[in-house]
N, C-alpha and C. Protein backbone atom coordinates (compact mmCIF):
# COMPACT_ATOMS: atom_id res chain seq x y z
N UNK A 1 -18.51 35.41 14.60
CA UNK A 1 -17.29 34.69 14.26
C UNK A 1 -16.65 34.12 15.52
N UNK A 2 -16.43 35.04 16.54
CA UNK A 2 -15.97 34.87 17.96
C UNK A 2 -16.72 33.38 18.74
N UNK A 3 -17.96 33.37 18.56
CA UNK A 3 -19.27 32.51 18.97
C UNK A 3 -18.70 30.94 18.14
N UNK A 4 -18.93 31.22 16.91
CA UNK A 4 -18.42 29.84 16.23
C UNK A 4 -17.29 29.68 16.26
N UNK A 5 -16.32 30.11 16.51
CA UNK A 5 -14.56 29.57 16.86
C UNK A 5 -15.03 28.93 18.44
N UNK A 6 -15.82 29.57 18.88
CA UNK A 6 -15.73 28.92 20.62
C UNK A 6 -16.35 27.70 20.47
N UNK A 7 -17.37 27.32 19.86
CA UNK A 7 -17.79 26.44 19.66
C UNK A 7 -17.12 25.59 18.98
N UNK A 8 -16.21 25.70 18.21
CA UNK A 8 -15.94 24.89 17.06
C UNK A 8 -14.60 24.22 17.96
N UNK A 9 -13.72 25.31 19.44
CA UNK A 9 -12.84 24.58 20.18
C UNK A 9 -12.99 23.79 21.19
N UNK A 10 -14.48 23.95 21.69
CA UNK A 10 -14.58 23.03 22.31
C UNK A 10 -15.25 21.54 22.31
N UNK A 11 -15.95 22.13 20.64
CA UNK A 11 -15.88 20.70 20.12
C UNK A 11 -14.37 19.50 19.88
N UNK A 12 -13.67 20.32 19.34
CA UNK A 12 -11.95 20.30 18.96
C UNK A 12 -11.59 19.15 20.18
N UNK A 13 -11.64 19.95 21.62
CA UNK A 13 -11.11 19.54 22.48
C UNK A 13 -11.80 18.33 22.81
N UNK A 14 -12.97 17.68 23.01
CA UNK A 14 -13.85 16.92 22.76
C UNK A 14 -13.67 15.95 22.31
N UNK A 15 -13.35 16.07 21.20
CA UNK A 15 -13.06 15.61 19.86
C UNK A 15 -11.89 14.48 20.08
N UNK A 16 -10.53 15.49 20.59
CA UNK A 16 -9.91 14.68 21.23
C UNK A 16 -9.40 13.71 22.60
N UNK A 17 -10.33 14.31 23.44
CA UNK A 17 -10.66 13.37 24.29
C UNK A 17 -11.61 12.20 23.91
N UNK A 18 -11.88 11.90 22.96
CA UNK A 18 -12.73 10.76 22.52
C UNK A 18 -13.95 11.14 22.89
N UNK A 19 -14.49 12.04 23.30
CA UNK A 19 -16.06 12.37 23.28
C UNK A 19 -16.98 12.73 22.05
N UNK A 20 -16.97 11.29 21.04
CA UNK A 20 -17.26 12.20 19.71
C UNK A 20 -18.77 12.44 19.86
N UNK A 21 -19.56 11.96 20.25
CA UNK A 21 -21.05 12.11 20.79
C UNK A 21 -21.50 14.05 20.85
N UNK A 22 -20.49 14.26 22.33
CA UNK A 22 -21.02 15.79 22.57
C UNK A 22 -19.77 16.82 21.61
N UNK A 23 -18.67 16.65 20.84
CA UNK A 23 -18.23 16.78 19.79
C UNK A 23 -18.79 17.15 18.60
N UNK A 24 -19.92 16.43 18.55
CA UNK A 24 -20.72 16.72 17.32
C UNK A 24 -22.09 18.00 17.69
N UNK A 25 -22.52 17.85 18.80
CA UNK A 25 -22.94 18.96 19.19
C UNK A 25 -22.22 20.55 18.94
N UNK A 26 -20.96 20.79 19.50
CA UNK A 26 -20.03 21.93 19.31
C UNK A 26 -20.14 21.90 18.07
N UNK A 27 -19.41 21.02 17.43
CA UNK A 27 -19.40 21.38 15.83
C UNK A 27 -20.15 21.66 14.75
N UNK A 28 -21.56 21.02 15.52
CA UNK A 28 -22.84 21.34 14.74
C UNK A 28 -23.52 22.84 15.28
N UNK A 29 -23.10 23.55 16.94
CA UNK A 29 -23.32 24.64 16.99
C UNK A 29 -22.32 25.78 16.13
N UNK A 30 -21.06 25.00 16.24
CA UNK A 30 -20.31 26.32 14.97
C UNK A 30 -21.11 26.39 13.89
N UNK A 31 -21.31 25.39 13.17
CA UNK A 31 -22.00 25.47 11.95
C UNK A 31 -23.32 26.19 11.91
N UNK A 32 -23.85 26.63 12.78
CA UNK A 32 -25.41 27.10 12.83
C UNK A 32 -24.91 28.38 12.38
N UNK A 33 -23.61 28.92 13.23
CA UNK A 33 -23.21 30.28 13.19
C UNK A 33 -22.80 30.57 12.52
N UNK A 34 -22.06 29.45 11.94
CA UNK A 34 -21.47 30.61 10.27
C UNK A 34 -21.46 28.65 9.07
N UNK A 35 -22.27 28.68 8.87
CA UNK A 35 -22.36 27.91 7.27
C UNK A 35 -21.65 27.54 6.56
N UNK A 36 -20.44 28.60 6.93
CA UNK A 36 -19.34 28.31 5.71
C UNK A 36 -18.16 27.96 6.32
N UNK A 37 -17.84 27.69 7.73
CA UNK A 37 -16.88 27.34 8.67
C UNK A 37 -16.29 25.67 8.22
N UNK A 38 -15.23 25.66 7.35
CA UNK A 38 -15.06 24.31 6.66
C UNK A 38 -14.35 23.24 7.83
N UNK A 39 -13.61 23.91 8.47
CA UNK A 39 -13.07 23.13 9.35
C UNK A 39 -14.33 22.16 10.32
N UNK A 40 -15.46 23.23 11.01
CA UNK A 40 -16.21 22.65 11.79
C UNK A 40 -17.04 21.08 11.02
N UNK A 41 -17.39 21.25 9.49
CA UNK A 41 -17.99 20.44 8.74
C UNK A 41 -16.74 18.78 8.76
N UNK A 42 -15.10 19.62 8.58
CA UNK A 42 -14.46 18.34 8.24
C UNK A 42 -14.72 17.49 9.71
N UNK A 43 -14.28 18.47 10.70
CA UNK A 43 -14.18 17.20 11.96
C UNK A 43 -15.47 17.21 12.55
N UNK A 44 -16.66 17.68 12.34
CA UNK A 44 -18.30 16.72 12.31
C UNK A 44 -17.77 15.26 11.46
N UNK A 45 -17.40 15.48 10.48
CA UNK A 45 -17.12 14.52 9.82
C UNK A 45 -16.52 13.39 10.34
N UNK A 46 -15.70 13.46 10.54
CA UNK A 46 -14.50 12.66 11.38
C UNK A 46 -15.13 12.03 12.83
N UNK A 47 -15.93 12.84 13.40
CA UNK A 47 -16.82 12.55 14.33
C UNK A 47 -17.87 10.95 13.87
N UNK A 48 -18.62 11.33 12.78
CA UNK A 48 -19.35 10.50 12.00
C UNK A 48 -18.82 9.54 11.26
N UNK A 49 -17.46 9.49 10.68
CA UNK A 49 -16.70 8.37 9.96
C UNK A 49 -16.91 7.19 11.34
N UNK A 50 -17.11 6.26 10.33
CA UNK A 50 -17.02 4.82 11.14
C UNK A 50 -18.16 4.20 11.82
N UNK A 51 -19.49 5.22 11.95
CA UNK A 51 -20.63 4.74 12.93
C UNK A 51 -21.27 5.01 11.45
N UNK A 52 -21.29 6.21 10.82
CA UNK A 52 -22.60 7.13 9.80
C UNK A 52 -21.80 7.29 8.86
N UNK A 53 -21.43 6.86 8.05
CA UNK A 53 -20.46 7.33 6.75
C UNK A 53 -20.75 7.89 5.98
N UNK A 54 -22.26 7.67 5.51
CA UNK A 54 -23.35 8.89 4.99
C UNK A 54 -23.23 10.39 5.09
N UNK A 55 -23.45 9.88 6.80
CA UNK A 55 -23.22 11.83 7.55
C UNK A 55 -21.82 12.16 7.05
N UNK A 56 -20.99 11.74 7.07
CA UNK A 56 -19.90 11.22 7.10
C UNK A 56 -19.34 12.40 5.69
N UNK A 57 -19.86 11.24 5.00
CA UNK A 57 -19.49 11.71 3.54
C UNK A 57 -20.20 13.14 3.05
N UNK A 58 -21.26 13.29 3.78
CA UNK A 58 -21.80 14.75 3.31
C UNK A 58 -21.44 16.03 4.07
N UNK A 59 -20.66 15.62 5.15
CA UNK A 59 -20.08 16.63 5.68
C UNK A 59 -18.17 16.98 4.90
N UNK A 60 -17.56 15.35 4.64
CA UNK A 60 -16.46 16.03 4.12
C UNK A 60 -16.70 16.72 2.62
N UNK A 61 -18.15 16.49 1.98
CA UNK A 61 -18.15 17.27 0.37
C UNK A 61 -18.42 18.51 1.16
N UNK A 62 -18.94 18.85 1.69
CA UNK A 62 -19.52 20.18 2.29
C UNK A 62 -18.22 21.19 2.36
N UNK A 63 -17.48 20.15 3.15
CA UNK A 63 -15.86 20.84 4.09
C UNK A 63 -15.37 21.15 2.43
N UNK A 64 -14.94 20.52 1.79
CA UNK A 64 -14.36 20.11 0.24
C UNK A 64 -14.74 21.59 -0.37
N UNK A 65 -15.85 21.53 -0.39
CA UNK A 65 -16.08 22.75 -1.44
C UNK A 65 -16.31 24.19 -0.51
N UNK A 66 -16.14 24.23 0.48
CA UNK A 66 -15.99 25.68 1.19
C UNK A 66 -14.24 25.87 1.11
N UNK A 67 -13.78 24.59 1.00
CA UNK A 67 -12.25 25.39 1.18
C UNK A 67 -11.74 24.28 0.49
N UNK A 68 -11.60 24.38 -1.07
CA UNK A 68 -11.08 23.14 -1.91
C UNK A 68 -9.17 23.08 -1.97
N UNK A 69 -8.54 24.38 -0.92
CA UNK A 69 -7.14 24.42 -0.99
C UNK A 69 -6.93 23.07 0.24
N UNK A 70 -8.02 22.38 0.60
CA UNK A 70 -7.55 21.27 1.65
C UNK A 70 -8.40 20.07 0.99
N UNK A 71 -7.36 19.23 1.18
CA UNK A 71 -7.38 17.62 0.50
C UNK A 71 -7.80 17.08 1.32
N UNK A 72 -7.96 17.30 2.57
CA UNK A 72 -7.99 16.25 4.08
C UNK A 72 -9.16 15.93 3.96
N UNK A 73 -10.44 16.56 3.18
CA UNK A 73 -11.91 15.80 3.04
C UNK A 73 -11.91 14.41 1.82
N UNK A 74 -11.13 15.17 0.79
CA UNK A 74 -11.03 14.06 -0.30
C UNK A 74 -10.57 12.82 -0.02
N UNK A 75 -9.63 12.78 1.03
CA UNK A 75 -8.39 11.53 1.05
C UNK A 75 -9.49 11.08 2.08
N UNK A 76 -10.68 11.55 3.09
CA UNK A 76 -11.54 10.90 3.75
C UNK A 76 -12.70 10.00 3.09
N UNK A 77 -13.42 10.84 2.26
CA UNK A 77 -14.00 10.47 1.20
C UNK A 77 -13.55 9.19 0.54
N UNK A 78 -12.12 9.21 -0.25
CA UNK A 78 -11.55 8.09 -0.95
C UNK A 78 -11.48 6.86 0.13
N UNK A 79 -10.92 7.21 1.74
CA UNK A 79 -10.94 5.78 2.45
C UNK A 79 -11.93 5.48 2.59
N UNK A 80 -13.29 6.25 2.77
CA UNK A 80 -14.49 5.25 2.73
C UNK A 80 -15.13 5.05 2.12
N UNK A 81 -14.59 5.49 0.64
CA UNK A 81 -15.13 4.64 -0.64
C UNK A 81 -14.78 3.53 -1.06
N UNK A 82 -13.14 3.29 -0.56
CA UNK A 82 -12.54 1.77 -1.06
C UNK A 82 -13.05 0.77 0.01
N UNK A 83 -13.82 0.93 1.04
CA UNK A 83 -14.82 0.11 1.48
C UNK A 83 -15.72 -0.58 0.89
N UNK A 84 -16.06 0.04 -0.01
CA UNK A 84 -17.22 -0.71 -0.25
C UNK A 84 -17.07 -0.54 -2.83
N UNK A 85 -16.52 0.41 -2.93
CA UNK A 85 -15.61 0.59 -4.37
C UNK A 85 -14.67 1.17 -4.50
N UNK A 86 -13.81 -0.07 -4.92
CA UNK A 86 -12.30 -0.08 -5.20
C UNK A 86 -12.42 1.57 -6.34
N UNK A 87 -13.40 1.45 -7.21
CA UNK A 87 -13.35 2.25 -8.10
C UNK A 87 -13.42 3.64 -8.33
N UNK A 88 -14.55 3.97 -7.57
CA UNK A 88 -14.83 4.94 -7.06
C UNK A 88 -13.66 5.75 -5.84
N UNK A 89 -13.59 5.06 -5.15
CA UNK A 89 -11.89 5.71 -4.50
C UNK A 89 -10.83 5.94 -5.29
N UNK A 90 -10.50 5.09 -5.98
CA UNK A 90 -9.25 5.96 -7.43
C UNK A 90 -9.84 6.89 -7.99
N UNK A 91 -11.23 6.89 -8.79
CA UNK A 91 -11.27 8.12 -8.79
C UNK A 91 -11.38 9.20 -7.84
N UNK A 92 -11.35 9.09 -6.96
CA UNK A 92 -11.45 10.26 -5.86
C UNK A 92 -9.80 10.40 -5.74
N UNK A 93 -9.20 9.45 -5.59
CA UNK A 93 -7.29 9.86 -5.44
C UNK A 93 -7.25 10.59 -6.68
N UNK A 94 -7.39 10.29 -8.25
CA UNK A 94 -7.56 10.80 -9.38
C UNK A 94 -7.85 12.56 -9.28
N UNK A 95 -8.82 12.27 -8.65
CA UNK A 95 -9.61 13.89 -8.72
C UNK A 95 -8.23 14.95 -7.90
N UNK A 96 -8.06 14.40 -6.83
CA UNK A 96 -7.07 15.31 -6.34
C UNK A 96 -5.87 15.29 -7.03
N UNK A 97 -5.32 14.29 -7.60
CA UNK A 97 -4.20 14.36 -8.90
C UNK A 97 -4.00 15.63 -10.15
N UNK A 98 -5.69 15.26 -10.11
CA UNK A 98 -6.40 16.40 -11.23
C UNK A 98 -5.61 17.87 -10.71
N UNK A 99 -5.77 18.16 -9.15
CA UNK A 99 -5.80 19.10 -8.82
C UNK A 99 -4.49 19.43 -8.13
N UNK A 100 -3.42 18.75 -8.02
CA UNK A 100 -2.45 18.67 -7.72
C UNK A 100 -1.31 17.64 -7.66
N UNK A 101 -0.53 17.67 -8.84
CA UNK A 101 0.18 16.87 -9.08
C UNK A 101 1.52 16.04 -8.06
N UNK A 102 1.45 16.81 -7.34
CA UNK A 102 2.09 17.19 -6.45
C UNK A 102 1.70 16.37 -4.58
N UNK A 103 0.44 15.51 -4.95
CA UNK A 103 0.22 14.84 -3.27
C UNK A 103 0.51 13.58 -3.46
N UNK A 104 2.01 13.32 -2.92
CA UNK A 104 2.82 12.16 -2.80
C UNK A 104 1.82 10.72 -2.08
N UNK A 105 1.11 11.71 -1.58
CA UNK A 105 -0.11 10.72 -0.52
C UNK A 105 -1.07 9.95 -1.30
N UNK A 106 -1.61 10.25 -2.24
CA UNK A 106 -2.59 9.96 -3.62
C UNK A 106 -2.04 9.29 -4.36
N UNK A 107 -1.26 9.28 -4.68
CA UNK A 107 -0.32 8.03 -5.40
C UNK A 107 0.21 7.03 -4.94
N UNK A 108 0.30 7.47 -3.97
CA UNK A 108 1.06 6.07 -2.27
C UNK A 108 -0.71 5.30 -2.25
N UNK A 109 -1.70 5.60 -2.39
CA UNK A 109 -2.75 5.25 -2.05
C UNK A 109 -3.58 4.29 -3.47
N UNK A 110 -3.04 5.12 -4.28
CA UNK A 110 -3.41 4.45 -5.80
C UNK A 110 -3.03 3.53 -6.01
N UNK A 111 -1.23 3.48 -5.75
CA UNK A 111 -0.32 2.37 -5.47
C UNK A 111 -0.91 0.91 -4.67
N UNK A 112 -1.49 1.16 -3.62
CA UNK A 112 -1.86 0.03 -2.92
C UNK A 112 -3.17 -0.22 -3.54
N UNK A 113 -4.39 0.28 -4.27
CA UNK A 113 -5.36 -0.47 -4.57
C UNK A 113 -5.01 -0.91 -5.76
N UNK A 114 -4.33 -0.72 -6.70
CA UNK A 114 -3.51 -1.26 -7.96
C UNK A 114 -3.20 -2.81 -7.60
N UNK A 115 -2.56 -2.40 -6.01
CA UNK A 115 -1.75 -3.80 -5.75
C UNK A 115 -3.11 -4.64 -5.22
N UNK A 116 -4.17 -3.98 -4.58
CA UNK A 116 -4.89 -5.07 -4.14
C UNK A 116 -5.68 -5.84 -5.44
N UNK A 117 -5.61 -5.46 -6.58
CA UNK A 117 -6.30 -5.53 -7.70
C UNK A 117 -5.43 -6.32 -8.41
N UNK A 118 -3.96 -6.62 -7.99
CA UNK A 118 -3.07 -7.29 -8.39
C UNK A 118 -2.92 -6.52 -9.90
N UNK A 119 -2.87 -5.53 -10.20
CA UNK A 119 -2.33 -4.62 -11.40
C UNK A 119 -1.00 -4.05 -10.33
N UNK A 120 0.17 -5.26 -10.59
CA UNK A 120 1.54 -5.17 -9.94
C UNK A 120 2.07 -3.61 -10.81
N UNK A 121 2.03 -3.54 -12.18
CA UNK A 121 2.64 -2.72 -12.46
C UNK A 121 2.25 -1.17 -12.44
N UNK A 122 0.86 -1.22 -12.56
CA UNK A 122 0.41 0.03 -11.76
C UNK A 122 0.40 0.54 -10.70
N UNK A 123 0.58 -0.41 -9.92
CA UNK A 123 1.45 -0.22 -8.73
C UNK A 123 2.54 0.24 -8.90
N UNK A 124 3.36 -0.08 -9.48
CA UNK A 124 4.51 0.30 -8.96
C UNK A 124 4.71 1.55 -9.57
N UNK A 125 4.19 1.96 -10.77
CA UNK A 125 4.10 3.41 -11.68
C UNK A 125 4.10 4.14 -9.99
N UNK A 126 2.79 3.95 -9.49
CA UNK A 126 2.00 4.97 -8.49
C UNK A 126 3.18 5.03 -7.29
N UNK A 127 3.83 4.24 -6.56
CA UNK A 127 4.45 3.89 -6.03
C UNK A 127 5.70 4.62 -5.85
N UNK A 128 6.27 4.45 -7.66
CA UNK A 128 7.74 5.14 -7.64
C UNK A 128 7.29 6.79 -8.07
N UNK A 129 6.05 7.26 -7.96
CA UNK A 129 5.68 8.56 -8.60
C UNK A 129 5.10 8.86 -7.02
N UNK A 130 5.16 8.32 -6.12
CA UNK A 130 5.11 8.73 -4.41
C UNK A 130 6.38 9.34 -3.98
N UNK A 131 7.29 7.99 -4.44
CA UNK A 131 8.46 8.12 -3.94
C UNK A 131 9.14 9.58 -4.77
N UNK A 132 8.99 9.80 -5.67
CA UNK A 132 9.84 10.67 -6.60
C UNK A 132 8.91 12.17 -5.71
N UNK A 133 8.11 12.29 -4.77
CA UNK A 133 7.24 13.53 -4.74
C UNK A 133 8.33 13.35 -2.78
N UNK A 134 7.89 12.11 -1.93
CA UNK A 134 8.35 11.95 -1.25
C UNK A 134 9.32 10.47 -0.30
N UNK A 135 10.03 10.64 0.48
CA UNK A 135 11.22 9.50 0.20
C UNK A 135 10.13 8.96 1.53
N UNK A 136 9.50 7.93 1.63
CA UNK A 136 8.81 7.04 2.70
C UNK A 136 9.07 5.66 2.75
N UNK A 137 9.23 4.94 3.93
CA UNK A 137 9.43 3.59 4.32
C UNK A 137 8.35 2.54 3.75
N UNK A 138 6.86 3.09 4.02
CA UNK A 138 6.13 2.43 3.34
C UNK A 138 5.99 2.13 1.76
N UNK A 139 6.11 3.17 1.14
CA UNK A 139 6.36 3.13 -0.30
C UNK A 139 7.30 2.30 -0.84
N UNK A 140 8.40 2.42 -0.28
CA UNK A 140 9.75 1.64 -0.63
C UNK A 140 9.22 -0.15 -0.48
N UNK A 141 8.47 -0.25 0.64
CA UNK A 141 8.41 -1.35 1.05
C UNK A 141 7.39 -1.93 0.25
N UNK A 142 5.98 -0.88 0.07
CA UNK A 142 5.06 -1.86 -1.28
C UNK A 142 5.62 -2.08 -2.69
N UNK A 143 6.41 -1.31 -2.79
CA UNK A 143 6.83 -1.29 -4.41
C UNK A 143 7.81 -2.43 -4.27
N UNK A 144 8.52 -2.85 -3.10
CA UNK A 144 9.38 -3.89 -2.95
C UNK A 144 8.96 -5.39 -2.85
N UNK A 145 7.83 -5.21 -2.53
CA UNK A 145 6.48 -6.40 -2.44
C UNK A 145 5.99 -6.47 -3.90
N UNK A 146 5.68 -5.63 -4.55
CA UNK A 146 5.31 -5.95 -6.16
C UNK A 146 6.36 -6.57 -7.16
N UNK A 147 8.01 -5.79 -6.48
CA UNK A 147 8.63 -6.38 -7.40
C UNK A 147 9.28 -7.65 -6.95
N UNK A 148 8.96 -8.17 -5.83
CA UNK A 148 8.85 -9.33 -5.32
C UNK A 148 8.14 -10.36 -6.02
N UNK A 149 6.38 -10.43 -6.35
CA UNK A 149 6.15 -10.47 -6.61
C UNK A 149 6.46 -11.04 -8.02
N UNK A 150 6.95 -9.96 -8.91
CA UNK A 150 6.99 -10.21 -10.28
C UNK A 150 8.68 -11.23 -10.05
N UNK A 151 9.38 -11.13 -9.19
CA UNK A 151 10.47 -12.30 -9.54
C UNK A 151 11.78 -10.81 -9.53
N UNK A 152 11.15 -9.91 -9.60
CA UNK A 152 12.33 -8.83 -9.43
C UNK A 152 13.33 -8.69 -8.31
N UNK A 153 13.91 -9.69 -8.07
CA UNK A 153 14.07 -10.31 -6.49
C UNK A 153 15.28 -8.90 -5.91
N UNK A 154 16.02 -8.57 -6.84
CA UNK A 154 17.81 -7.56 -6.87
C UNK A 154 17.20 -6.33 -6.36
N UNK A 155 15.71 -5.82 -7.09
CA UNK A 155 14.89 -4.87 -7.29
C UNK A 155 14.37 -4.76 -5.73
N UNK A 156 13.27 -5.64 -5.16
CA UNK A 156 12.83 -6.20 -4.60
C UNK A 156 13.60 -5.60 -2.88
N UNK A 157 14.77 -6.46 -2.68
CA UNK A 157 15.65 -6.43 -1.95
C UNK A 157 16.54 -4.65 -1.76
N UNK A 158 16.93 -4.23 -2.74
CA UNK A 158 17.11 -3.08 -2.75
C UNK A 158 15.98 -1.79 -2.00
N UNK A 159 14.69 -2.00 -2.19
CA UNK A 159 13.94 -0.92 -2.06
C UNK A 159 13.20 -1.60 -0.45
N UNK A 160 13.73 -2.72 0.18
CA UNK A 160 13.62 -2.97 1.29
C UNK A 160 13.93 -2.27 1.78
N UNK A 161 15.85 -2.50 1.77
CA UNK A 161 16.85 -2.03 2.65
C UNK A 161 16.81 -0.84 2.57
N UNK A 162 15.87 -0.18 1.74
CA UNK A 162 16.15 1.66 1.34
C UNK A 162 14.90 1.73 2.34
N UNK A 163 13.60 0.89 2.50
CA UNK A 163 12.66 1.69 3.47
C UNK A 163 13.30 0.86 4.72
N UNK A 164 13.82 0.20 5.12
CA UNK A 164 14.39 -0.08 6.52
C UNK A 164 15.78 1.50 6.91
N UNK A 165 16.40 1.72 6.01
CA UNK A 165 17.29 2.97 6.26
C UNK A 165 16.77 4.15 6.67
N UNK A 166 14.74 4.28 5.79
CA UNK A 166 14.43 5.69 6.05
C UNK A 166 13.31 5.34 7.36
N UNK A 167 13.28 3.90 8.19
CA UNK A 167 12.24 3.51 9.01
C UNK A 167 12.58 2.36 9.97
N UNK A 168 13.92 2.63 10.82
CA UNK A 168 14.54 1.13 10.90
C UNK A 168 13.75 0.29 12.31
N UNK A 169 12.33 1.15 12.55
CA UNK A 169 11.30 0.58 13.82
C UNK A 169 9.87 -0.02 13.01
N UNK A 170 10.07 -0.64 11.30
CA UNK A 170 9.10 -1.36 11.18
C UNK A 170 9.50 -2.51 10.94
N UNK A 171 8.84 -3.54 12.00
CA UNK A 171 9.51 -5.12 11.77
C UNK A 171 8.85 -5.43 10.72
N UNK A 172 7.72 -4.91 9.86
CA UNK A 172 7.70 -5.87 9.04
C UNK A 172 8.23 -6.02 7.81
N UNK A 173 9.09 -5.01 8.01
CA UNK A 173 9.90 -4.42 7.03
C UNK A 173 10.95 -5.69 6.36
N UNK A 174 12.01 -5.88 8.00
CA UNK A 174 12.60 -6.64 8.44
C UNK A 174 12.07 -8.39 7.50
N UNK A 175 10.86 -8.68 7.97
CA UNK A 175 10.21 -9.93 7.90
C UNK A 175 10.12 -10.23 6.39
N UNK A 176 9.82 -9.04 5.51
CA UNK A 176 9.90 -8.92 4.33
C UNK A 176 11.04 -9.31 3.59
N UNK A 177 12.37 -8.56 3.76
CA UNK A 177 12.80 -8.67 3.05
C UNK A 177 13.77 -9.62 3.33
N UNK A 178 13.61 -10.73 5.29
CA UNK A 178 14.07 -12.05 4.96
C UNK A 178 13.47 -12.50 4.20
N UNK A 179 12.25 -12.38 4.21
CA UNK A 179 11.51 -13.63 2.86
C UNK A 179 11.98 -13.64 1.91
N UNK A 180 12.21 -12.48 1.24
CA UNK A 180 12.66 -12.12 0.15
C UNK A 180 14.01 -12.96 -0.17
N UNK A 181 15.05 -12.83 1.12
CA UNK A 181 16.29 -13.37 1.04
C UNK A 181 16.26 -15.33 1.02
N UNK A 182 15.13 -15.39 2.05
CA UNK A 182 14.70 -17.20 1.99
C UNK A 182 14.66 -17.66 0.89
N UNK A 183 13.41 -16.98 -0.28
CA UNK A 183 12.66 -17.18 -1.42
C UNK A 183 14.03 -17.55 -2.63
N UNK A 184 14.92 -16.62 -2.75
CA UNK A 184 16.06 -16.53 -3.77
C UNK A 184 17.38 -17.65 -3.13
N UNK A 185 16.88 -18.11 -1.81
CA UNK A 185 17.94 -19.40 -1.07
C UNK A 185 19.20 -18.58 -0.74
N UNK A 186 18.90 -17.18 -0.28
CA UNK A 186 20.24 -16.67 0.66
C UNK A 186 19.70 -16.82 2.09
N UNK A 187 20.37 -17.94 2.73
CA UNK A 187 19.48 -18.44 3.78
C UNK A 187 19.95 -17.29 5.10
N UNK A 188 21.13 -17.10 4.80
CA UNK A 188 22.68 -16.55 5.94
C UNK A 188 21.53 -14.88 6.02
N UNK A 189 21.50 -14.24 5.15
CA UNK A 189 20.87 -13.11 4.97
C UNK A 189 19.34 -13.09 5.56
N UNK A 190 19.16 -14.18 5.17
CA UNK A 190 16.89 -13.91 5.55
C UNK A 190 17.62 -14.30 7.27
N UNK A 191 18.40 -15.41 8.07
CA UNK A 191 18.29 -15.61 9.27
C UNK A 191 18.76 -14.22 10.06
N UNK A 192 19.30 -13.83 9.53
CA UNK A 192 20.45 -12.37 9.88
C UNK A 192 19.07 -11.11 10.39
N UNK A 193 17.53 -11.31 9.19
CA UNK A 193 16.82 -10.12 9.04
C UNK A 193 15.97 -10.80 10.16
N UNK A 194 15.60 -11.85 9.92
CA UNK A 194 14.40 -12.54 10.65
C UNK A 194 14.72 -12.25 12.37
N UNK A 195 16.20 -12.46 12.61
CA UNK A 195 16.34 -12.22 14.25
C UNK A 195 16.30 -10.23 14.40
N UNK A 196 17.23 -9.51 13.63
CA UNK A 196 16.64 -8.30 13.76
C UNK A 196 15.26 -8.06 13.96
């Protein structure tokens, strides 16, 4: 046990020095030593996201089912499924839904492929069922873009100024909801956001 924790920290450390190369070595020596070490499997993983997504993906199911009380393989899984299927990644946000009603993160995520799919209103279901789990700048701000979108301009404008209150260092926040103010011809208001 002693042997694979040592290994598995100095992969860790590795890991974060950007050495993912000899990283994957450590983490692949924890794993020799104990099989069932879920952590060493997720960040092999993480190591492999982006070059091997394959390796990738068979190390976060691995991580997944040695220790299914952590989501951090699934929500990996789901981003590099909406690479390549939109579909297949909702169900993977889905699956963890299944399993916890409760990850504000999975619905913030459902929310945006809804929107890339232009299903505005499933979006915004997912969106305001983020927000109702947790209060975030981003959320406020896509659901403010959908109801933009639909002409919900009062709507729209409101859930700006609510993610600029809980985030007041994202300009595009700002950029948004001048448009928003341009679009409806409150010119005084969009010039007011646009120089902020």
């Amino acid at each position: 046990f002693a042997e694979s924790r040592q290994e598995y920290n100095y992969g860790l450390e590795l890991f974060q020095q950007g050495d993912l190369e000899k990283s994957i070595e450590y983490f692949t020596n924890a794993i020799i030593i104990d099989s069932t070490f879920s952590q060493a499997y997720l960040y092999r993983g993480r190591c492999y996201d982006g070059f091997n997504d394959s390796l990738a993906l068979k190390d976060y199911v691995l991580a997944f089912s040695l220790d299914s009380s952590d989501f951090s393989p699934l929500y990996k899984i789901a981003r590099i499924q909406s690479n390549t299927s939109i579909d297949e990644s909702m169900h993977t946000y889905n699956i963890i839904l299944g399993l916890s009603d409760k990850e504000s993160k999975a619905f913030y995520k459902l929310g945006v492929l809804y929107y890339l799919q232009d299903s505005l209103e499933l979006a915004i279901v997912n969106f305001t069922n983020s927000i109702d789990l947790k209060k975030k700048a981003r959320a406020f701000n896509d659901r403010a873009s959908c109801y933009r979108i639909l002409g919900k301009i009062d709507l729209a404008i409101q859930d700006y100024i609510t993610a600029i209150s809980l985030d007041p260092k994202l300009p595009f926040i700002y950029n948004n909801l001048a448009s928003t103010y341009r679009v409806s011809g409150r010119f005084q208001e969009a010039l007011a956001y646009y120089s902020r």
